[in-house]
Every structure is written in C-alpha cells, then in structure tokens.
C-alpha atoms as a PDB file:
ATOM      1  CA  UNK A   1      46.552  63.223 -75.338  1.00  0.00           C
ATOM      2  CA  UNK A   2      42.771  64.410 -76.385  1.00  0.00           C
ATOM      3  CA  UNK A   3      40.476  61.482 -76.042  1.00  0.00           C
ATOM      4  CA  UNK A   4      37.510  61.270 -78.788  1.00  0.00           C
ATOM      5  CA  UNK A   5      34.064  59.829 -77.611  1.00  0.00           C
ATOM      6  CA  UNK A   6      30.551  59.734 -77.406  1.00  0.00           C
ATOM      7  CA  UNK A   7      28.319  59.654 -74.955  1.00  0.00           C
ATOM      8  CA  UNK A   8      24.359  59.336 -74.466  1.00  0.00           C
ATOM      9  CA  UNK A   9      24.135  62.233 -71.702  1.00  0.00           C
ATOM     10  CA  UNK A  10      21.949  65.058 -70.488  1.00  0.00           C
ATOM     11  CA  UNK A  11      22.687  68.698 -70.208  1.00  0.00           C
ATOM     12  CA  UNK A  12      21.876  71.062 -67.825  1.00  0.00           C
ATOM     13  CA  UNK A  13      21.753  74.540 -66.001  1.00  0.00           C
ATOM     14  CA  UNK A  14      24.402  75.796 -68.580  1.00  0.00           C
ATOM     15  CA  UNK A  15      25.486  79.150 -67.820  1.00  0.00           C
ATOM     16  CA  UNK A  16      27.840  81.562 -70.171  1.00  0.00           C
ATOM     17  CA  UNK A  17      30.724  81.818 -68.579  1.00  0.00           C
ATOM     18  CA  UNK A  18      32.773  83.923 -72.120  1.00  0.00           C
ATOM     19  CA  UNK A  19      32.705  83.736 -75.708  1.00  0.00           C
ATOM     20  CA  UNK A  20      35.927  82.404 -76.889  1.00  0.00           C
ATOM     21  CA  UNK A  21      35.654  83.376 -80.441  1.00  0.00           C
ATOM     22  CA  UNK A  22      32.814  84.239 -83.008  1.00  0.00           C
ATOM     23  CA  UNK A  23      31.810  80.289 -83.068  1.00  0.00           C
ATOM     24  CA  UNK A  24      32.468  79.184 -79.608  1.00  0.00           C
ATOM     25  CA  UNK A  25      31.199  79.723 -76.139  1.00  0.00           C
ATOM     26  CA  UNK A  26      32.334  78.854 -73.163  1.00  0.00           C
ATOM     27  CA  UNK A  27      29.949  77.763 -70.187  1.00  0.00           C
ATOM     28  CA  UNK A  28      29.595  75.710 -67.224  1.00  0.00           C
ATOM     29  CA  UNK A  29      26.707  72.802 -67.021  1.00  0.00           C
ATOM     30  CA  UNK A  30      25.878  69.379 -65.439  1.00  0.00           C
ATOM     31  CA  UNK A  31      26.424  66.537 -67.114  1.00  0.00           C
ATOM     32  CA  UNK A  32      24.337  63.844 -66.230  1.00  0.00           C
ATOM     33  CA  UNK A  33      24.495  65.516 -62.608  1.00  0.00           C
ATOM     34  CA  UNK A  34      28.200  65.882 -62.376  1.00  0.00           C
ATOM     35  CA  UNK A  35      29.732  69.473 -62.777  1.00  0.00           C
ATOM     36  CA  UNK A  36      31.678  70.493 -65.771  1.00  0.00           C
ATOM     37  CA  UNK A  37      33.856  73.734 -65.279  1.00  0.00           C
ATOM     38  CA  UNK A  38      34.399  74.376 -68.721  1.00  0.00           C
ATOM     39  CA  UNK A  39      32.508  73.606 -72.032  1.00  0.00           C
ATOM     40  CA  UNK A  40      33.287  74.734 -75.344  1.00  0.00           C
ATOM     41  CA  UNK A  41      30.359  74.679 -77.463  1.00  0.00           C
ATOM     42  CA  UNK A  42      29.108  76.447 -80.647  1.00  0.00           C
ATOM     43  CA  UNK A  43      26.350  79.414 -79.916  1.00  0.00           C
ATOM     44  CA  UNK A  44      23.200  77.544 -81.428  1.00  0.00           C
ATOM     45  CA  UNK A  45      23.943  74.805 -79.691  1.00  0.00           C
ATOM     46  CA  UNK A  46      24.713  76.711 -76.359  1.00  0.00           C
ATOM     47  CA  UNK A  47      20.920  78.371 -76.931  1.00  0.00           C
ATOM     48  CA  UNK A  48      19.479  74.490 -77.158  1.00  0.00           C
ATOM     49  CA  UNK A  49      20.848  73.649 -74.442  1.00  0.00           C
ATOM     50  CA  UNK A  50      19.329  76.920 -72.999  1.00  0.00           C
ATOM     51  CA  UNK A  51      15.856  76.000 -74.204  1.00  0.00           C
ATOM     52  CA  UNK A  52      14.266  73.239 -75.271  1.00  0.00           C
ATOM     53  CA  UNK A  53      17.537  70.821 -75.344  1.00  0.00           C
ATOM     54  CA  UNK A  54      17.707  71.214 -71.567  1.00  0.00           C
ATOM     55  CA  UNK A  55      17.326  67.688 -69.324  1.00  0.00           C
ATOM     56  CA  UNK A  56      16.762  65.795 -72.330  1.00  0.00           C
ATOM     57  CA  UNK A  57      18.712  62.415 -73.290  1.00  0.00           C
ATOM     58  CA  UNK A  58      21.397  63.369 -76.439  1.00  0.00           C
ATOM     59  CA  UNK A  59      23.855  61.749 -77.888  1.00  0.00           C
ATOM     60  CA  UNK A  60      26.997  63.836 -77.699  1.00  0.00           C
ATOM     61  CA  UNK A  61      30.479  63.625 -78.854  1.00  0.00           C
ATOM     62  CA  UNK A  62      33.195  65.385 -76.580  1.00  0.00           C
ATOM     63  CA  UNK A  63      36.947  65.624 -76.958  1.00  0.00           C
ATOM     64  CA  UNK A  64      38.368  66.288 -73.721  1.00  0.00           C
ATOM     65  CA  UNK A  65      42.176  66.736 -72.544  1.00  0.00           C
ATOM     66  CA  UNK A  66      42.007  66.790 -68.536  1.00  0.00           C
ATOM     67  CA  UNK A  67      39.648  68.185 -65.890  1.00  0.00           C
ATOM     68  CA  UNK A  68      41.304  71.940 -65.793  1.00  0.00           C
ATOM     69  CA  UNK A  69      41.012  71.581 -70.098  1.00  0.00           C
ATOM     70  CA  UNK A  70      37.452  72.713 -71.751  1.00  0.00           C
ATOM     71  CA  UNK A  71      35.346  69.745 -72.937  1.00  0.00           C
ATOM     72  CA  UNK A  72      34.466  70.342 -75.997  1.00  0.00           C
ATOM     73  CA  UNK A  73      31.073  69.410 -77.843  1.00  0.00           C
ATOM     74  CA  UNK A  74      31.614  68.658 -81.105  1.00  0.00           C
ATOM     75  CA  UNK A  75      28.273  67.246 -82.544  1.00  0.00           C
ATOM     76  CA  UNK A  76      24.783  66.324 -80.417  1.00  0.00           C
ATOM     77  CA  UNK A  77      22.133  63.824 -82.122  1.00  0.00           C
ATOM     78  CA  UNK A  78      18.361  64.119 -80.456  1.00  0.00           C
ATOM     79  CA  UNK A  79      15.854  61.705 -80.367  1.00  0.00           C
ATOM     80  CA  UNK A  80      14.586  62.337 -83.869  1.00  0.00           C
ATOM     81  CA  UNK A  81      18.204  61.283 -84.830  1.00  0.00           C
ATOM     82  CA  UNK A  82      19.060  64.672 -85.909  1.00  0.00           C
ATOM     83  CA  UNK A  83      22.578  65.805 -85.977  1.00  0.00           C
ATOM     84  CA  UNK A  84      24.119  68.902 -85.210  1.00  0.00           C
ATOM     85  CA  UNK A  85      28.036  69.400 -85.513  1.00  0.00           C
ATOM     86  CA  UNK A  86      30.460  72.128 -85.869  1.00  0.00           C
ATOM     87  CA  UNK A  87      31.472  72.337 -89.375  1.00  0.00           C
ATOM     88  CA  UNK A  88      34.403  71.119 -90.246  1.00  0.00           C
ATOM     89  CA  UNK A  89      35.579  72.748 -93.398  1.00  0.00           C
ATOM     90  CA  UNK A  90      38.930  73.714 -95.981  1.00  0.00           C
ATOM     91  CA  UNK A  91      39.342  76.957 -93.699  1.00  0.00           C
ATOM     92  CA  UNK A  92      40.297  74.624 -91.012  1.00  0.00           C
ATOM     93  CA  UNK A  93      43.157  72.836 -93.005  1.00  0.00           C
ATOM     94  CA  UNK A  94      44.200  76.535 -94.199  1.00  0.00           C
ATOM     95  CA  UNK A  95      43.858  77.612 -90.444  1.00  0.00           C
ATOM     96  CA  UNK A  96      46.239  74.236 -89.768  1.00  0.00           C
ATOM     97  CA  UNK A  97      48.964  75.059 -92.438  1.00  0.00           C
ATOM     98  CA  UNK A  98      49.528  79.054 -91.288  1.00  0.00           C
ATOM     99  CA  UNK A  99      49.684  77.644 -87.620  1.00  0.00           C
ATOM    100  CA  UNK A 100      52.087  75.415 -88.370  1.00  0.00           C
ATOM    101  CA  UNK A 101      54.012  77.725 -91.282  1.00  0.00           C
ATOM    102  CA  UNK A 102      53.868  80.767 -88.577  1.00  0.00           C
ATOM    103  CA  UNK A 103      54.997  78.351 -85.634  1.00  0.00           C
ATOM    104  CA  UNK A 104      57.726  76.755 -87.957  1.00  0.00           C
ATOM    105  CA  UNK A 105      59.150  80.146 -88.841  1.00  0.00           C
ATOM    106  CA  UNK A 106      59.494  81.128 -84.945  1.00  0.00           C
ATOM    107  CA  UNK A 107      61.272  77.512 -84.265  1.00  0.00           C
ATOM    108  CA  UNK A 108      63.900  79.001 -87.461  1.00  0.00           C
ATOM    109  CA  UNK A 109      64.279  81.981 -85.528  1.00  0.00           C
ATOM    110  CA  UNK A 110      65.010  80.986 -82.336  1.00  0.00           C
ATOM    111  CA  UNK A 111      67.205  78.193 -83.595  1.00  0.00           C
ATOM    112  CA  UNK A 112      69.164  80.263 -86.242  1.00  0.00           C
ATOM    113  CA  UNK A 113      72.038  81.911 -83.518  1.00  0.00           C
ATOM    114  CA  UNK A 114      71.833  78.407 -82.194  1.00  0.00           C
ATOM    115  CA  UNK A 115      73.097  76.507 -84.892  1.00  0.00           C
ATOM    116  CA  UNK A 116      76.707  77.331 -84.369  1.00  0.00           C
ATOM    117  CA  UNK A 117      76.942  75.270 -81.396  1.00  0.00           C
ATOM    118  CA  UNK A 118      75.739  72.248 -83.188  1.00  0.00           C
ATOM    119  CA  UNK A 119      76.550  72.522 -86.514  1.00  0.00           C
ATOM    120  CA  UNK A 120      79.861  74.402 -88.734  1.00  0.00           C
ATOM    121  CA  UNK A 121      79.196  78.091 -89.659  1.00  0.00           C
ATOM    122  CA  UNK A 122      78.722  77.180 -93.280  1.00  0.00           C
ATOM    123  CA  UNK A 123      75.871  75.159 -92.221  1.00  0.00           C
ATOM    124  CA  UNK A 124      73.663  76.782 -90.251  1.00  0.00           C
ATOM    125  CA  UNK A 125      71.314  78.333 -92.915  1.00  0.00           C
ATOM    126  CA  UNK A 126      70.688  74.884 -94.308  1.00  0.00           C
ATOM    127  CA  UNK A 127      70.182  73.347 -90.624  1.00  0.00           C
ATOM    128  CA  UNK A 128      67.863  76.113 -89.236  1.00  0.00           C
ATOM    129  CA  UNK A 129      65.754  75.423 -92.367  1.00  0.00           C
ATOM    130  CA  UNK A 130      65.689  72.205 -92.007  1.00  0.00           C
ATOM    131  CA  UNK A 131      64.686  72.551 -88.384  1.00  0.00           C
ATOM    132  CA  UNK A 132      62.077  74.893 -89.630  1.00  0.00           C
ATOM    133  CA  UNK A 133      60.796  72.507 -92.419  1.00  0.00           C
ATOM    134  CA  UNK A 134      60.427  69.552 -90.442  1.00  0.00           C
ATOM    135  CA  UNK A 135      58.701  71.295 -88.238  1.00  0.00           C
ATOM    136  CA  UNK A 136      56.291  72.601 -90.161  1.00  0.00           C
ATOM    137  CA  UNK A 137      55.519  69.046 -91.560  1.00  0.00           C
ATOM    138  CA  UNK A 138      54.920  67.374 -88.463  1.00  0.00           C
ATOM    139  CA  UNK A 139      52.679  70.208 -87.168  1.00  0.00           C
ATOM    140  CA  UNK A 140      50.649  69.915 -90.546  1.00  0.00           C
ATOM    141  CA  UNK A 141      50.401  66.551 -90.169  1.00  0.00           C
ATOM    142  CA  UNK A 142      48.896  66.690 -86.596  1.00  0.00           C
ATOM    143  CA  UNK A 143      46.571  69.306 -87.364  1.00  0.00           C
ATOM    144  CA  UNK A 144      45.094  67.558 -90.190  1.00  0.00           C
ATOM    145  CA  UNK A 145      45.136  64.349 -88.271  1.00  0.00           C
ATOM    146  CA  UNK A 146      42.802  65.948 -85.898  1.00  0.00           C
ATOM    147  CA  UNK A 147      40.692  67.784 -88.146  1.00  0.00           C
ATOM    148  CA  UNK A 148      40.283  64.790 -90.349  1.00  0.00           C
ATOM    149  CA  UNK A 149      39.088  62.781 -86.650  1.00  0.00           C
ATOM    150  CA  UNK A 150      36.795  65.775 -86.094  1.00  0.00           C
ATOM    151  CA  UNK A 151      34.904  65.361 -89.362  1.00  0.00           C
ATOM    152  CA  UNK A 152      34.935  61.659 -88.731  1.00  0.00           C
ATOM    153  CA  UNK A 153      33.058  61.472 -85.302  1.00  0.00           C
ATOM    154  CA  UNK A 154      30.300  59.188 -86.254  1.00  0.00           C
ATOM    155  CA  UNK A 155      33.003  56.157 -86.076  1.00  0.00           C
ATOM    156  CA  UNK A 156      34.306  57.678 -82.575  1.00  0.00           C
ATOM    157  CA  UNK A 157      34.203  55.075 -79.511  1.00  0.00           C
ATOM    158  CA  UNK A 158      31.728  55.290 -76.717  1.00  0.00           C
ATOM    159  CA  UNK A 159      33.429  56.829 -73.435  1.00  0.00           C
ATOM    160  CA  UNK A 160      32.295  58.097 -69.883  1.00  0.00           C
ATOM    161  CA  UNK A 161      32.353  61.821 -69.643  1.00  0.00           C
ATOM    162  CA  UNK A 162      32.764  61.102 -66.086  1.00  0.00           C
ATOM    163  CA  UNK A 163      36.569  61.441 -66.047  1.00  0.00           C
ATOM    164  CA  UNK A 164      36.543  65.201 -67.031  1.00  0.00           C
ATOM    165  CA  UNK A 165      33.573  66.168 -64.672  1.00  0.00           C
ATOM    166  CA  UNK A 166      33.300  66.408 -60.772  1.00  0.00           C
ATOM    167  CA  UNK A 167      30.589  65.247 -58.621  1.00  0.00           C
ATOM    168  CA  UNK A 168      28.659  67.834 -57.176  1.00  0.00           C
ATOM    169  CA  UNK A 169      28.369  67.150 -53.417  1.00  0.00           C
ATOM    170  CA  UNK A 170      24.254  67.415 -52.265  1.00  0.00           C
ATOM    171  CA  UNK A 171      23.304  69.424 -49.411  1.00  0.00           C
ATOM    172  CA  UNK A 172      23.486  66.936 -45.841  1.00  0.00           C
ATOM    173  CA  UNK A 173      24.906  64.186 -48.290  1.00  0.00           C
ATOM    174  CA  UNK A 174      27.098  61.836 -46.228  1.00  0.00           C
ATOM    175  CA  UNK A 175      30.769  62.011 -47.069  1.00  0.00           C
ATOM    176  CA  UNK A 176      32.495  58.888 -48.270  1.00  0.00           C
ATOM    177  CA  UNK A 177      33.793  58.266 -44.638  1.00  0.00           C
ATOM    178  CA  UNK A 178      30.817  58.152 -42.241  1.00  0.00           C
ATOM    179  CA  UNK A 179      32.216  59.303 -38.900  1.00  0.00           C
ATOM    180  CA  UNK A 180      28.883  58.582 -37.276  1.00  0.00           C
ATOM    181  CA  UNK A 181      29.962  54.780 -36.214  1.00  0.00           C
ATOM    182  CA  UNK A 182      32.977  56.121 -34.546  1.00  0.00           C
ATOM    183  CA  UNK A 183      31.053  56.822 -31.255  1.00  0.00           C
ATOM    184  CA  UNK A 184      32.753  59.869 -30.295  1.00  0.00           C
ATOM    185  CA  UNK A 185      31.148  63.104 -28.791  1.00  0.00           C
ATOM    186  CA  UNK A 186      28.631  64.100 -31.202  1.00  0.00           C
ATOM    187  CA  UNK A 187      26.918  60.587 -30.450  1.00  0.00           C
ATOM    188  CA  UNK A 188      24.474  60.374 -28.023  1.00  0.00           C
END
C-alpha cells in the first residue's frame, strides 16, 4: 500500500541514474543524510535539485511503496512558498481508463477457456464478460482514486521519509555494537 506524505527535507548529491519516460527521471540522492536508491522525479525538478535547490530546506511530498520501490516526488514548495508539482491532468484519467480497458480485456482472455469449469457452456460468454467488466471498474476506480490523491497533495499528512531511505554508514563511525569494551585482543 503507497503511503502519501510530506516532509520538510533537504536534497542532495543527486545523480541520474535513467530516464524512465519523457517526464520522469530516475536518480539516487541523500535525503536529509540518509541514502535513497531510487527517486522518481520530473526533469526540471531533477536540474533544481542539481543547482541551486541543492542542501536547501523544501517542503516535499513523496509517495513511496517500500525501500526496493522508487520514491517518488510529487510536488516541492521553497522558502518563498513556491510550488512546483507534476501536473496532474485529463490525460492521466484517459491513461487510467485504457490501462484498465487493455488489462480488463487480457483478464477476458485468459478467463474465457476457463469458464467451462466454473460455469455451463451456455454461459461462459456472459461470465468472461462479466469477469472482464468488473474488472475494468475496479481498476478505473483505483486509478482515479490515486490520481484524484495526487492532485490533492496539499491536504496529505506529514510523514518521515526515513522508512524508505538507508543510513549511510560514515567512514571510522562506530557500529551499533561497540566491541571495544569486550577486552579481547585488539585491547591493549
């Protein structure tokens, strides 16, 4: 389950790691210090980020999935309190509906020689359709669920990007165990 938040955070050495598509890239950065393997982020704010956005305090709102999952930026507020967000726009809820029409009309597929297992031969037209239609729905539904969050981020909760970054371990930084007090060999 994607989690939606916000969090005042600072960006930096952000390095292109591909370009996922014509609006997104994806990188690697610190966050507030911590490593993040995988950022999705549009190209203009990418070049920010690159320039004169880099270790500066921003507001930024994230949807992340897990650690091996992207985090992805969605909008980032400076100190001016100007906003910049991907645009969310009708193409997305077209983009939603084909997904889900194109995914709906494999599910029909695969189900149709299936049907006769579950349901009487006269049926199975009417069944796989059904399948396929109520799939279809509920994948419309989500999609426009999310994009309808997405445009909505300003009333998103504050979170800890912590969860979906690592900590990057310092040079001669002590681990968590200190062996030191165990008085073995290396103790003199």
């Amino acid at each position: 389950m994607p989690k939606f938040f916000y969090s005042d955070c600072t960006i930096t050495n952000i390095q292109k790691k591909s370009q996922i598509n014509l609006g997104t890239v994806e990188a690697t950065a610190l966050v507030n210090g911590r490593e993040a393997k995988k950022i999705a982020i549009s190209p203009e704010l990418y070049d920010y980020f690159r320039g004169k956005g880099n270790n500066i305090q921003h507001r930024i709102w994230f949807i992340t999935k897990s650690k091996k999952k992207p985090i992805t930026v969605i909008a980032v507020k400076n100190a001016q309190g100007d906003i910049s967000s991907t645009p969310t726009s009708a193409k997305n809820y077209v983009a939603a509906a084909l997904s889900s029409l194109l995914f709906s009309a494999i599910i029909w597929a695969i189900s149709w020689p299936f049907m006769p297992i579950f349901v009487d031969r006269r049926d199975q037209d009417s069944s796989a359709l059904w399948i396929g239609f109520i799939v279809f729905l509920f994948l419309f539904v989500r999609g426009a669920r999310v994009i309808s969050k997405i445009s909505n981020f300003r009333s998103w909760p504050q979170g800890s990007i912590d969860e979906s970054t690592t900590k990057v371990k310092q040079l001669f930084e002590k681990d968590e165990k200190d062996h030191s007090s165990k008085g073995g060999w290396q103790n003199n």
